[in-house]
C-alpha atoms as a PDB file:
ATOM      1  CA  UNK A   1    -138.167 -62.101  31.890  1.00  0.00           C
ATOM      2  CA  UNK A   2    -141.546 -61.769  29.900  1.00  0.00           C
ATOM      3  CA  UNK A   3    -143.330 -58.493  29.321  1.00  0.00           C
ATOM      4  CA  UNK A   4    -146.276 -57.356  27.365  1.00  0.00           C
ATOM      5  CA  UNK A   5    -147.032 -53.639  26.111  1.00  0.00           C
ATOM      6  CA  UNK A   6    -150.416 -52.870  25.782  1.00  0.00           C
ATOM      7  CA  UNK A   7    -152.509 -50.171  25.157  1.00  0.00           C
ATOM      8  CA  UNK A   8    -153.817 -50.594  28.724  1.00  0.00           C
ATOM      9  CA  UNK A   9    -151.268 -51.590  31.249  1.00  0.00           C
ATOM     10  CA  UNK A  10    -147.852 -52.997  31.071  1.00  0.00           C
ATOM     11  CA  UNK A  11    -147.057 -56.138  32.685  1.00  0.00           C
ATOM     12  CA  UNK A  12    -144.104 -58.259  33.603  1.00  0.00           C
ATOM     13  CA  UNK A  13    -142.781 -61.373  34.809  1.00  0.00           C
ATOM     14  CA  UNK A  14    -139.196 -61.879  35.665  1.00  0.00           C
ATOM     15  CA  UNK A  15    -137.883 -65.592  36.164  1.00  0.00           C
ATOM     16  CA  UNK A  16    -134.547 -67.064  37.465  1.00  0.00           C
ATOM     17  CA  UNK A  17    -133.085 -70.289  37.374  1.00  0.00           C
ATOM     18  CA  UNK A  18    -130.160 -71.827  39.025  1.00  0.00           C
ATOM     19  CA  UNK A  19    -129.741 -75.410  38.393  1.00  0.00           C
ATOM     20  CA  UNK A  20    -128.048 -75.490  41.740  1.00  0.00           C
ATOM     21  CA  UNK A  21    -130.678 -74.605  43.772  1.00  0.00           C
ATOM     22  CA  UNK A  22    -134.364 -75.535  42.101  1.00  0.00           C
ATOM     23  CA  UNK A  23    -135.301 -78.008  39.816  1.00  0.00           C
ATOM     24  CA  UNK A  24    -136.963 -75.471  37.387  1.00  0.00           C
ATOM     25  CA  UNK A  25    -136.845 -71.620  37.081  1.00  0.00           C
ATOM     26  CA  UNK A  26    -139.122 -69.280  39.923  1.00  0.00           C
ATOM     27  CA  UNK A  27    -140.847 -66.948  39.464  1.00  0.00           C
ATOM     28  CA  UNK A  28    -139.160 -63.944  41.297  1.00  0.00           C
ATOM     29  CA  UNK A  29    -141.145 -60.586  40.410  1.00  0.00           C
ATOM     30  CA  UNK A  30    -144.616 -60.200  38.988  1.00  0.00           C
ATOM     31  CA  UNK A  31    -146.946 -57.188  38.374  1.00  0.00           C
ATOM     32  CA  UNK A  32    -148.227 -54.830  36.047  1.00  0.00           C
ATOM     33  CA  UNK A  33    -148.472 -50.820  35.535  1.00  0.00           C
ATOM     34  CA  UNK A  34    -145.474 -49.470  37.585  1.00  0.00           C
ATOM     35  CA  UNK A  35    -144.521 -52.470  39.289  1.00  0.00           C
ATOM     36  CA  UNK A  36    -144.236 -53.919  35.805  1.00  0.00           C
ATOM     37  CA  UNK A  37    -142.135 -50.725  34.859  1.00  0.00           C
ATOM     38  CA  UNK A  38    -139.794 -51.283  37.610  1.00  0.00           C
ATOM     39  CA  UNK A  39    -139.285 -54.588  36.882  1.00  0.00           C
ATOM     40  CA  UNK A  40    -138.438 -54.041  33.286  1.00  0.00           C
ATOM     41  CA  UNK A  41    -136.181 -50.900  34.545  1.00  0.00           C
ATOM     42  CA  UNK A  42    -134.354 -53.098  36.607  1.00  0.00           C
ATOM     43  CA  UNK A  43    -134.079 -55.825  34.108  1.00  0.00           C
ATOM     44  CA  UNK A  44    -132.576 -53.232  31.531  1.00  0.00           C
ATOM     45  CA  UNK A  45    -130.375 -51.945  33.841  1.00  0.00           C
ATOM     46  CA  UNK A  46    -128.949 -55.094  35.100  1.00  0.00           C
ATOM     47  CA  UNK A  47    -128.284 -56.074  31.281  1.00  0.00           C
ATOM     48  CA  UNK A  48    -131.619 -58.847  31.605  1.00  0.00           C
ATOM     49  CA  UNK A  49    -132.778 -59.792  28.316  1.00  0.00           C
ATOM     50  CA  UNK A  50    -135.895 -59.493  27.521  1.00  0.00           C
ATOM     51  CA  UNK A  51    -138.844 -61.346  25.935  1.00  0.00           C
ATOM     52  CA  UNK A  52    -142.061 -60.400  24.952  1.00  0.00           C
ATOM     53  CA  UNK A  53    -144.575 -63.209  24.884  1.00  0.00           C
ATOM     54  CA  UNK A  54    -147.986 -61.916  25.892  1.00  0.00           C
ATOM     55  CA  UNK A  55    -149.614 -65.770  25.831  1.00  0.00           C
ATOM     56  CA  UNK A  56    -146.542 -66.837  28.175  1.00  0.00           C
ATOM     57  CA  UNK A  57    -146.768 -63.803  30.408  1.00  0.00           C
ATOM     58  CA  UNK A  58    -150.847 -64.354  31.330  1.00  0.00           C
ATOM     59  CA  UNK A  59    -149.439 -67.476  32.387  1.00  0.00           C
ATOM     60  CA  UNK A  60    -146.828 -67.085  34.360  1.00  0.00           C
ATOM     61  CA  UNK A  61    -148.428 -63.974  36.018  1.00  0.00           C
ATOM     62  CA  UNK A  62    -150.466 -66.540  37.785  1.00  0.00           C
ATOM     63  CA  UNK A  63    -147.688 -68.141  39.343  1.00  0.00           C
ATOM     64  CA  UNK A  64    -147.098 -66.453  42.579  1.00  0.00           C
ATOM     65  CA  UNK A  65    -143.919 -64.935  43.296  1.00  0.00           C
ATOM     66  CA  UNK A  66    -141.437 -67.243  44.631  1.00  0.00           C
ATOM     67  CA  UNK A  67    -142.885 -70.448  43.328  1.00  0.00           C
ATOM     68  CA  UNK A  68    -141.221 -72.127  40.403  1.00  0.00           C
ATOM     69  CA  UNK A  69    -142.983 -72.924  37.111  1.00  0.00           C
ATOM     70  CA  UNK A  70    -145.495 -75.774  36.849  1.00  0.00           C
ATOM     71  CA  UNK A  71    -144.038 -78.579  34.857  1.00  0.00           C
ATOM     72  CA  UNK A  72    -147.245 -77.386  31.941  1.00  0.00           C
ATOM     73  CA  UNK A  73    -144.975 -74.392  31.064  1.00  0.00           C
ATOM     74  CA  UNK A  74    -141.632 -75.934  30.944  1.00  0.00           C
ATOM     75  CA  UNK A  75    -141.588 -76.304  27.068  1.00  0.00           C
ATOM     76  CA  UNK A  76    -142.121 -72.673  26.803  1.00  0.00           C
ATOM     77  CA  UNK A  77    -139.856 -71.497  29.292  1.00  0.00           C
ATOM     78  CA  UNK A  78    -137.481 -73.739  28.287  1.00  0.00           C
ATOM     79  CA  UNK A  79    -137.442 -71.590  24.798  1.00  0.00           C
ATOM     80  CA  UNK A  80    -137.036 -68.647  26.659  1.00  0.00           C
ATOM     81  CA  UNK A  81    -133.705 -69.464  28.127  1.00  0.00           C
ATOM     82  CA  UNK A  82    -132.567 -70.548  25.067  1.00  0.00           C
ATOM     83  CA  UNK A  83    -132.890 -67.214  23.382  1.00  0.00           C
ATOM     84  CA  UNK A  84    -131.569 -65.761  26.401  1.00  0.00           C
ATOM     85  CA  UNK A  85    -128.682 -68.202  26.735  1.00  0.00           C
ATOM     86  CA  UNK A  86    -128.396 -66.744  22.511  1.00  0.00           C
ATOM     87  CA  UNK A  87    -128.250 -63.888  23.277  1.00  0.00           C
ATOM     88  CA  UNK A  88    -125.768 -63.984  26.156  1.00  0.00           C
ATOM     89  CA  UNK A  89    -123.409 -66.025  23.910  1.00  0.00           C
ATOM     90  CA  UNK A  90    -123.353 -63.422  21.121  1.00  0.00           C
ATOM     91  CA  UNK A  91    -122.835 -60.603  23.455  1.00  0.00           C
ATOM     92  CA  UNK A  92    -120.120 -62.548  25.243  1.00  0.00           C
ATOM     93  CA  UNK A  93    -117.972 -63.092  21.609  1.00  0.00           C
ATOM     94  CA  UNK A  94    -118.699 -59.217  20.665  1.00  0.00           C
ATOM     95  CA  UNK A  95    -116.632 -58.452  23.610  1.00  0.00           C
ATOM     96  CA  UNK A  96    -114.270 -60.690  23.113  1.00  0.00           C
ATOM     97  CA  UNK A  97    -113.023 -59.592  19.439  1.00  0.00           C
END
């Protein structure tokens, strides 16, 4: 998930990828003010982590919801996950000490 706060309206993105099932992550949720708010809610709540990349969101935010990421933005998405997949991993040997 990618988010941007500024002093105007908040946006979001939020992206899933299963190997499984698409060749490259989709974009599942997309909007801004509230609907960004809810989105970034949800992610928090559901233990998403979060990124904030305000080139990568204007982006994505043009990829409509459902769809899965043009090859152009691999690269960048593909450094997303990785902090994610980071992140995950350090959480994951916190809880298991």
């Amino acid at each position: 998930m990618t988010m941007n706060k500024d002093k105007k309206t908040e946006r979001a993105v939020a992206l899933v990828y299963d190997k499984t099932k698409s060749e490259a992550p989709q974009v599942v949720a997309s909007g801004k003010g509230k609907i960004a708010e809810k989105i970034i809610e949800t992610a928090r709540e559901s233990g998403v982590s979060i990124k904030e990349d305000a080139d990568l969101l204007e982006l994505l935010a043009k990829v409509p919801t459902g769809e899965t990421i043009p090859v152009e933005l691999y690269q960048a998405v593909a450094e997303i996950l990785a902090f994610v997949y980071r992140v995950n991993n350090k959480y994951q040997e916190q809880m298991n000490r």
